[in-house]
Protein backbone atom coordinates (compact mmCIF):
# COMPACT_ATOMS: atom_id res chain seq x y z
CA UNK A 1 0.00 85.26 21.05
CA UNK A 2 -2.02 81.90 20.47
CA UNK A 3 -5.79 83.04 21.50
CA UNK A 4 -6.86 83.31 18.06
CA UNK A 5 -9.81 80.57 18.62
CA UNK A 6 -11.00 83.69 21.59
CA UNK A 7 -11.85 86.20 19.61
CA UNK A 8 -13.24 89.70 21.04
CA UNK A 9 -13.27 89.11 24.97
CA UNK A 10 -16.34 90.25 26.93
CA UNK A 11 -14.46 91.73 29.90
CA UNK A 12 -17.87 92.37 31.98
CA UNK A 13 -17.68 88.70 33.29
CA UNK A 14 -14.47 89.95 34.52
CA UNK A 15 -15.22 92.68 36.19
CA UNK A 16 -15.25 92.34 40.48
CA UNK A 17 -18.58 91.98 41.81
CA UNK A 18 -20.13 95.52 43.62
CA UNK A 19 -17.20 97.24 41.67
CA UNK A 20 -20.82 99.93 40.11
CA UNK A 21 -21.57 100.11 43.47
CA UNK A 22 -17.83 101.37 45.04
CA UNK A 23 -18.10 103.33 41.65
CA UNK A 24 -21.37 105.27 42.69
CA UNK A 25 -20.28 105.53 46.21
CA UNK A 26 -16.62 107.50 45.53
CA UNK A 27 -18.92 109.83 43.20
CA UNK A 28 -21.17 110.39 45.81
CA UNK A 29 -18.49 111.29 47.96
CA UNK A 30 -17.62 114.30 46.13
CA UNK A 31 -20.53 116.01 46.57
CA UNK A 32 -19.47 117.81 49.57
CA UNK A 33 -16.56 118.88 47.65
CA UNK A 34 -18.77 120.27 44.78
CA UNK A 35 -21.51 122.01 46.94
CA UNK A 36 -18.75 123.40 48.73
CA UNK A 37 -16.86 124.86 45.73
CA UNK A 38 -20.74 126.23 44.40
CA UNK A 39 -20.68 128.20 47.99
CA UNK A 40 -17.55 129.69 47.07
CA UNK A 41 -18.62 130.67 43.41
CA UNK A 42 -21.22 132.47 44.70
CA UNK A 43 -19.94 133.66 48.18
CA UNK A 44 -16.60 135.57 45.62
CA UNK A 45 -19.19 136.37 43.06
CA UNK A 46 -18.23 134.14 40.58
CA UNK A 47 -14.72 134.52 40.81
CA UNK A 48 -13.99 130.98 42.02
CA UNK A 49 -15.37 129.46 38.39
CA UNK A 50 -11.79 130.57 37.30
CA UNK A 51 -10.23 127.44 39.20
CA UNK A 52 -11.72 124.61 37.23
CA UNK A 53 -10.19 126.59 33.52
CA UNK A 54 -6.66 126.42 35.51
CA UNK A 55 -6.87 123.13 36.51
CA UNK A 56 -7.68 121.42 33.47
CA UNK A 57 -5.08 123.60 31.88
CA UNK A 58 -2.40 122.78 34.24
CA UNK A 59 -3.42 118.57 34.01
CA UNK A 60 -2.79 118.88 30.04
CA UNK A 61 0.12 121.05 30.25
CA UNK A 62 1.96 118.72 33.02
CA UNK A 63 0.63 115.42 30.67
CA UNK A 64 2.24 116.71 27.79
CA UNK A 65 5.20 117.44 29.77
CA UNK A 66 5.72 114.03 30.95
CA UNK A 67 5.11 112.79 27.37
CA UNK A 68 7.52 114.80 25.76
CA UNK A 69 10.06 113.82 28.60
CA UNK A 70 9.21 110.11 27.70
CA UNK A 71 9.89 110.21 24.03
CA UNK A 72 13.33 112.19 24.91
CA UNK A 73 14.78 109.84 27.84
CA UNK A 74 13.04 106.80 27.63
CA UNK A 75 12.67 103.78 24.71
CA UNK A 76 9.01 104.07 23.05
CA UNK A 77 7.36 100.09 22.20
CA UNK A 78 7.44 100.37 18.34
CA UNK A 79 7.91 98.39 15.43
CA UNK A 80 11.41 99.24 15.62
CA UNK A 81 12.14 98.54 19.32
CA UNK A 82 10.92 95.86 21.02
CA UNK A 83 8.53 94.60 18.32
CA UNK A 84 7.85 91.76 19.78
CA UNK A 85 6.11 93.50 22.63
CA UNK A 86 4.59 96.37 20.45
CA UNK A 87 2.84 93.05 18.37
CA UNK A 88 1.40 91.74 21.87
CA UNK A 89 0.26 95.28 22.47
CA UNK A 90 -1.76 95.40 19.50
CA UNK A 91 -3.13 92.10 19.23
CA UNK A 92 -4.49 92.47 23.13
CA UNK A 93 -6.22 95.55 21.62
CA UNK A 94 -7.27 93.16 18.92
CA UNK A 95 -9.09 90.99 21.57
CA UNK A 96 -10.24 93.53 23.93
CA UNK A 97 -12.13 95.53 21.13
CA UNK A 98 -10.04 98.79 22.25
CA UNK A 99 -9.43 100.71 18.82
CA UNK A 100 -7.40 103.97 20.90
CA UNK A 101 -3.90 104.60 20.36
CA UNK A 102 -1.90 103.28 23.46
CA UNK A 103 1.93 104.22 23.86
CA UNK A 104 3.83 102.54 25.89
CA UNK A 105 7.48 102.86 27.02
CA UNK A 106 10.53 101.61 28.47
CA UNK A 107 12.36 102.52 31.12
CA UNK A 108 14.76 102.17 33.82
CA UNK A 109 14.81 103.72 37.36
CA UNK A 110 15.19 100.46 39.67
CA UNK A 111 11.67 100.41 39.90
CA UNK A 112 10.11 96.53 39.11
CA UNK A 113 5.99 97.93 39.13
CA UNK A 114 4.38 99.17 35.39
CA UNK A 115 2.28 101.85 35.05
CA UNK A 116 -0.56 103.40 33.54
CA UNK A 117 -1.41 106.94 32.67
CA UNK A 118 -4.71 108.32 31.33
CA UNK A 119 -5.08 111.59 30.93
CA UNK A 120 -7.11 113.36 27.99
CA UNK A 121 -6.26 111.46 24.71
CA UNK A 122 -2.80 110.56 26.01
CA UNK A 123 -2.89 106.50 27.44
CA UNK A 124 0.66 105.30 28.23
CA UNK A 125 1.87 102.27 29.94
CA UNK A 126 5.58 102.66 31.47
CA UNK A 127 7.16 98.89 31.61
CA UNK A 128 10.32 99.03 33.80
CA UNK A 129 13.90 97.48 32.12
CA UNK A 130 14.11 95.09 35.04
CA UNK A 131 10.59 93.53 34.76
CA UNK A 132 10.83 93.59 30.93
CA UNK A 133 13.94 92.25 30.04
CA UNK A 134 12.59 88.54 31.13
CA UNK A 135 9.42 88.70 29.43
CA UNK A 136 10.64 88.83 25.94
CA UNK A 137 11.14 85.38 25.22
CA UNK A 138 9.42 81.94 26.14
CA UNK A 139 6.80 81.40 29.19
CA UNK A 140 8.12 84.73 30.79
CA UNK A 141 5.79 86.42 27.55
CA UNK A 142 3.08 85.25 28.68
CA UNK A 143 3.85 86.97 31.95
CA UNK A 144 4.08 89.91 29.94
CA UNK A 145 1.10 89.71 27.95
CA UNK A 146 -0.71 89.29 31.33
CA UNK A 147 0.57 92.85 32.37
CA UNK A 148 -0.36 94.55 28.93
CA UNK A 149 -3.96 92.88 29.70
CA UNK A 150 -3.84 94.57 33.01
CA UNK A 151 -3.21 98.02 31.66
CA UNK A 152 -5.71 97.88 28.51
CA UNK A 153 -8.22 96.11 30.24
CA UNK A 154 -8.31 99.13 32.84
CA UNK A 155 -8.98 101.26 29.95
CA UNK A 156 -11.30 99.19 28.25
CA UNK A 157 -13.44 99.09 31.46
CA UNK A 158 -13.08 102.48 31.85
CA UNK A 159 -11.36 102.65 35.27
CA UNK A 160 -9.56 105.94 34.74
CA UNK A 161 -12.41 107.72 33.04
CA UNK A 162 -12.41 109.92 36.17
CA UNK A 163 -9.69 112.15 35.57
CA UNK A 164 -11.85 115.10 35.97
CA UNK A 165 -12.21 114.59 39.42
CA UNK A 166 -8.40 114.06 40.28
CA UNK A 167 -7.78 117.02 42.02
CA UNK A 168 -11.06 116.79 44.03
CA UNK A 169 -9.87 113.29 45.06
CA UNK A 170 -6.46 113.89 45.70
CA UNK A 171 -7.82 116.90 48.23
CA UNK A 172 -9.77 114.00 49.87
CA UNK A 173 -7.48 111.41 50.11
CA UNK A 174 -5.78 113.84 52.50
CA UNK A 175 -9.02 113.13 54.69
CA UNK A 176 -8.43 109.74 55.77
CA UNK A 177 -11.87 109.17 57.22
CA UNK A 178 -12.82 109.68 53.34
CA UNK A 179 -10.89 106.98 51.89
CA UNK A 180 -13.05 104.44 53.31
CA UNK A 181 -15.57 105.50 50.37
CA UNK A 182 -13.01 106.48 48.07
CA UNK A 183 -10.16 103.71 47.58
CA UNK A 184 -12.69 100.76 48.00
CA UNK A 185 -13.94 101.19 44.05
CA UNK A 186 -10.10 101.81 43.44
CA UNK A 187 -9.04 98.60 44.95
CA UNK A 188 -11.79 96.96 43.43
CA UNK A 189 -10.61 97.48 39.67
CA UNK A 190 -7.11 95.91 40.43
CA UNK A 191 -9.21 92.77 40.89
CA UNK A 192 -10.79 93.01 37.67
CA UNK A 193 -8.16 93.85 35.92
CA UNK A 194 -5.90 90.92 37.34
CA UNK A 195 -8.85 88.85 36.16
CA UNK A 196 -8.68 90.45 32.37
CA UNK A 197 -5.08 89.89 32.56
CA UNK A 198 -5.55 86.11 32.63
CA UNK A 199 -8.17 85.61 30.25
CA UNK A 200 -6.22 87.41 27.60
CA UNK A 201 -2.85 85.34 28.98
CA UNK A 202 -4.88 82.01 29.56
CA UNK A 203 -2.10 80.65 31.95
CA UNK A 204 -2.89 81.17 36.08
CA UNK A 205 0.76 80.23 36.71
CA UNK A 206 1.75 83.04 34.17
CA UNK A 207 -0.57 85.71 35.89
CA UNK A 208 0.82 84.99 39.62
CA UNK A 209 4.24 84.48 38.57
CA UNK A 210 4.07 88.43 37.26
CA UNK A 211 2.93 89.55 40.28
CA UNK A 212 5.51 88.24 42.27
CA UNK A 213 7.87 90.15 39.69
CA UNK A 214 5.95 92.94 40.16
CA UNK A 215 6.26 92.73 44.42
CA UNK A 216 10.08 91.83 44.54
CA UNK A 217 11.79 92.12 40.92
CA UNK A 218 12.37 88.83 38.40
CA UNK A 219 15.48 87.47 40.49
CA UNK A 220 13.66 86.75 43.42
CA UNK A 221 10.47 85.94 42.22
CA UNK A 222 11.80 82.66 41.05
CA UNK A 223 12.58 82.47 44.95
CA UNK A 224 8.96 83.24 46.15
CA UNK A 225 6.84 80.09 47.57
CA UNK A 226 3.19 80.18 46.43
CA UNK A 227 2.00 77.94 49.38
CA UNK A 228 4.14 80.33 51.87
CA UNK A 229 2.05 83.73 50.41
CA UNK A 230 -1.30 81.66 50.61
CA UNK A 231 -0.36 81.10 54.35
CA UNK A 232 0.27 84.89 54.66
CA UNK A 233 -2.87 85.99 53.16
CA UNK A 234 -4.59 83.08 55.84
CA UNK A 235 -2.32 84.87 58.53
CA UNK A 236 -4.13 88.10 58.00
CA UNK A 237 -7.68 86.18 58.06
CA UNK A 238 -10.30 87.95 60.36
CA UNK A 239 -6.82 90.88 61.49
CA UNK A 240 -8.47 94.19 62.12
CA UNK A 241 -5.06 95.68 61.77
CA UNK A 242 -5.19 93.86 58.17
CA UNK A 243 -8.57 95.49 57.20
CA UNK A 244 -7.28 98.97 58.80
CA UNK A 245 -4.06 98.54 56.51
CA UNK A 246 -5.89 97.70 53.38
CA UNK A 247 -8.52 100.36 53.97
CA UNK A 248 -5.65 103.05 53.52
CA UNK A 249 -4.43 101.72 50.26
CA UNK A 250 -5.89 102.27 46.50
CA UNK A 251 -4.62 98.48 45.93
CA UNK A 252 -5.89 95.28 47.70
CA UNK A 253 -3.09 93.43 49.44
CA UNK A 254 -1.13 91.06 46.88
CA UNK A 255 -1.70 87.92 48.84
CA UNK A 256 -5.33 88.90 48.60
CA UNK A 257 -4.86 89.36 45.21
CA UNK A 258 -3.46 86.25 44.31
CA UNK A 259 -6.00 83.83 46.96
CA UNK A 260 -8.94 85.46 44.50
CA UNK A 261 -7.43 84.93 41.45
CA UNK A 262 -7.39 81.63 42.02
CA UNK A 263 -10.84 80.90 42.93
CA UNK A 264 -12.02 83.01 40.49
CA UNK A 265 -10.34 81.13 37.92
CA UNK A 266 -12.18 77.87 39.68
CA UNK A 267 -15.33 79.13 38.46
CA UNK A 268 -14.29 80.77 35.05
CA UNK A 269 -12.43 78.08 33.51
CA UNK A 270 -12.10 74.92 35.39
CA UNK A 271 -9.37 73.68 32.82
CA UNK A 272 -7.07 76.03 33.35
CA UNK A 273 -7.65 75.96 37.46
CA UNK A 274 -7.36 71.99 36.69
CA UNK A 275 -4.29 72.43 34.77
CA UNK A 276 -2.77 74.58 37.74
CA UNK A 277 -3.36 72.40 40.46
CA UNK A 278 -1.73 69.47 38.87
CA UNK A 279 1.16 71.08 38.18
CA UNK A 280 0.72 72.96 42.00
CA UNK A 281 -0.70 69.63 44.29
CA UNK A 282 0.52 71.41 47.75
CA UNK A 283 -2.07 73.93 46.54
CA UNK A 284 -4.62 71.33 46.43
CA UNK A 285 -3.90 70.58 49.64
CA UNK A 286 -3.45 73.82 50.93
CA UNK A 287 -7.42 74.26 50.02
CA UNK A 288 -8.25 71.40 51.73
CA UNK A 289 -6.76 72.31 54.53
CA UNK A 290 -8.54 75.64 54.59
CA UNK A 291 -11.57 74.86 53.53
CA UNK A 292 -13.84 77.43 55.68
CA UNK A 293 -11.40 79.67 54.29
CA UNK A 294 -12.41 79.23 50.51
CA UNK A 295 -16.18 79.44 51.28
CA UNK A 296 -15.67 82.55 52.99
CA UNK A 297 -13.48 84.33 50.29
CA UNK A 298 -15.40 82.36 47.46
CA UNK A 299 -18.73 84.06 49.22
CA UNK A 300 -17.24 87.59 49.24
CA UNK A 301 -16.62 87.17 45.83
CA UNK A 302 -19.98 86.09 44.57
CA UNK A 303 -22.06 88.04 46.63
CA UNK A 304 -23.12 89.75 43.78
CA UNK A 305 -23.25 87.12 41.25
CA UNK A 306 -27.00 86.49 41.59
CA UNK A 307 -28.36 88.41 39.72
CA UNK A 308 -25.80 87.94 37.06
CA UNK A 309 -27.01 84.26 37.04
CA UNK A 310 -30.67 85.39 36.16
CA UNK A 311 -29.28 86.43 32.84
CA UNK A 312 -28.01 82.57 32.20
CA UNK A 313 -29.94 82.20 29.31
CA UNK A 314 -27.98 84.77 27.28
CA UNK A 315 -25.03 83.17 28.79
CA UNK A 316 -25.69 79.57 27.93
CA UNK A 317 -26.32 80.29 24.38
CA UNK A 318 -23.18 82.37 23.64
CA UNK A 319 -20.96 80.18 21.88
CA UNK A 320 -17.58 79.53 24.01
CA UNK A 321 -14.55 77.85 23.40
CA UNK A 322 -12.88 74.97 25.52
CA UNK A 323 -10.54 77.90 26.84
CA UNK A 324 -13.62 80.33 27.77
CA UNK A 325 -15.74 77.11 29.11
CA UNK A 326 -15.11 75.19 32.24
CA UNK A 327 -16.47 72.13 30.64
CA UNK A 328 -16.48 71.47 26.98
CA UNK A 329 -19.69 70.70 25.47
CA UNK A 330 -18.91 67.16 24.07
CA UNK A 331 -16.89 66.27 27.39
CA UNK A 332 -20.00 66.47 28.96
CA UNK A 333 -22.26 64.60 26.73
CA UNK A 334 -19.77 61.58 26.20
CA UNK A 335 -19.23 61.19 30.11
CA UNK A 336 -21.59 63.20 32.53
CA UNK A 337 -25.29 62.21 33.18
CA UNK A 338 -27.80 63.31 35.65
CA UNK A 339 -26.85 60.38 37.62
CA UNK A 340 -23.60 61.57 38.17
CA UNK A 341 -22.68 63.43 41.31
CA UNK A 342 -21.35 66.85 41.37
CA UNK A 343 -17.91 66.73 41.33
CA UNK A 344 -17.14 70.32 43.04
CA UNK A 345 -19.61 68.88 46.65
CA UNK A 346 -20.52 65.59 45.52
CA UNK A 347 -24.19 66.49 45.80
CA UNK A 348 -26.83 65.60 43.46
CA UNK A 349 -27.36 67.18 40.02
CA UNK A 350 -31.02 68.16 38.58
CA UNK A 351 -31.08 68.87 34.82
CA UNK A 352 -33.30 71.72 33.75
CA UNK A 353 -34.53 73.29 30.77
CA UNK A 354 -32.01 77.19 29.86
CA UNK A 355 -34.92 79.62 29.66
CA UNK A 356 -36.27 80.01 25.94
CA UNK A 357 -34.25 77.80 25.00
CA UNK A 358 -34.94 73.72 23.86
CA UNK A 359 -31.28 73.24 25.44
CA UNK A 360 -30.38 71.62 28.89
CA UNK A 361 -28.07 71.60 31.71
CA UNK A 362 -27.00 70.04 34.76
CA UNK A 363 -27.24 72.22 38.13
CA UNK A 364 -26.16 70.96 41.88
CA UNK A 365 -28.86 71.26 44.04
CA UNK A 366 -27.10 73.51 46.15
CA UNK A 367 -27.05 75.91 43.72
CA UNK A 368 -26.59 78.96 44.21
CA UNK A 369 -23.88 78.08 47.32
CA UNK A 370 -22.08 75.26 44.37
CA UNK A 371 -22.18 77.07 41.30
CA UNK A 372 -21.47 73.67 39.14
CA UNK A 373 -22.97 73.98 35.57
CA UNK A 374 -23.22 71.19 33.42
CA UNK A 375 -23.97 71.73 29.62
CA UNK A 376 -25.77 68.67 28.03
């Protein structure tokens, strides 16, 4: 892994915007569940607080189960089997700041999706044979790496901290009038953690190029047209039977997946997004094409961001490296000025002062709809 020059990652400008909110709302949800289950406790004269003992007996007893069955039939990621990956592995808890012991295994079922499982002090990712065995070696690593982000990044933002209340959701999820407040926090964490997947990989064409693997196996990934799944996801722009479809599911669709990616990576690290449509022009013009399109996903996406921009200060004088930073520092001194133009709308830039702070930056004047930041 080259990200040495990162250092610890601070995943919280990663995570999706109103993800506390979906959070608080599938909590809420359960209520009903728990008032109903106090009824009973009292209405059988206590004999109902004997459930939750069971429960949480039977969860450990079927996670060590599976673990046991794991170490027996499957390879475990070690420094004696695939060491290469078992080195990514730790270093990504190296830059993550995530000090637990994570397992992780190999296996093979025809299956091309990886998996994670948290439950009590047991954290195990499953990698599949056929997604693994071209991620080993050369750019398909970095594919890999992006996955392993995935997975740790999920546990370092705590996304399956709710293990408690499994059974309580699983009863619910049977309920599908329920899963409108339920999945939307669930579906909401796969867009984070794509997002901590690529700042840990650093390479957008990496990131997207695993999730194809993921949707239809390394062989015909290589197949898969970026430009015809952008024109998919625009297909199912403004569908009710889309939203209705999605609404049912703990995972946004792919497409979806990979449309936000994108822009997000437009406003975290302009390099990279740079980088990617060079190397991608009918993506460029795909955009341009679509451009009432991009505002509206770009303004889904950020609908939250304002009052994360009220804390620019702290932002703006954390020291970042070219990677982290959409704009170096001395790129912008040697060639931008206030007279320039903004180069995202072509509007006007306005320097102003970073709140206690003697330093400076450069802001379009459609801020907050242009989100251009200019360090001087």
């Amino acid at each position: 892994m080259n990200n040495d020059k990162l250092g610890i990652i601070d995943i919280k400008k990663c995570i999706y915007p109103g993800e506390k909110l979906r959070f608080w709302i599938a909590i809420l949800t359960t209520i009903p569940a728990i008032l109903f289950y106090i009824f009973i406790t009292f209405s059988t004269m206590g004999i109902a607080l004997i459930i939750i003992p069971i429960i949480i007996f039977f969860s450990w007893f079927i996670t060590r189960l599976l673990r046991a069955s794991l170490i027996g039939s499957c390879i475990e990621v070690s420094q004696d089997n695939f060491p290469q990956v078992y080195n990514l592995l730790e270093d990504i808890r190296k830059y993550l700041d995530y000090p637990k012991k994570v397992e992780a295994y190999v296996f093979q079922n025809g299956d091309v999706n990886s998996y994670l499982i948290k439950k009590f002090r047991t954290r195990i990712i499953l990698l599949p044979h056929e997604l693994l065995v071209d991620m080993l070696e050369g750019e398909g690593q970095e594919e890999l790496i992006w996955i392993l982000a995935r997975s740790i990044g999920h546990l370092k933002a705590k996304h399956l901290s709710l293990w408690g209340l499994d059974a309580v959701i699983e009863a619910f999820e049977k309920l599908f009038f329920l899963n409108i407040f339920l999945y939307p926090y669930e579906r909401a964490t796969q867009y984070s953690g794509d997002r901590i997947g690529l700042v840990i990989c650093s390479n957008l064409n990496a990131a997207l190029t695993a999730m194809n693997k993921l949707m239809v196996g390394n062989i015909l990934s290589k197949k898969v047209s970026l430009l015809g799944e952008l024109k998919q996801s625009n297909e199912l722009k403004g569908s009710f039977f889309a939203w209705l479809s999605e609404c049912s599911s703990t995972h946004p669709h792919t497409t979806k997946r990979i449309v936000s990616l994108i822009m997000w990576t437009k406003e975290y690290n302009h390099k990279m997004y740079t980088k990617f449509i060079d190397t991608n022009p009918e993506i460029k013009m795909f955009f341009s094409d679509n451009a009432q399109l991009l505002n509206e996903l770009k303004g889904k996406m950020y609908n939250n961001m304002d009052a994360e921009e009220n804390n620019n200060s702290n932002e703006l004088n954390s020291d970042k490296t070219e990677e982290q930073c959409p704009i170096s520092k001395e790129k912008n001194t040697k060639h931008i000025s206030i007279d320039d133009n903004c180069k995202r709308c072509n509007a006007k830039l306005v320097e102003k002062k970073v709140k206690n702070s003697n330093k400076k930056v450069l802001v379009c004047i459609n801020y907050p709809k242009c989100k251009e930041l200019i360090y001087l």
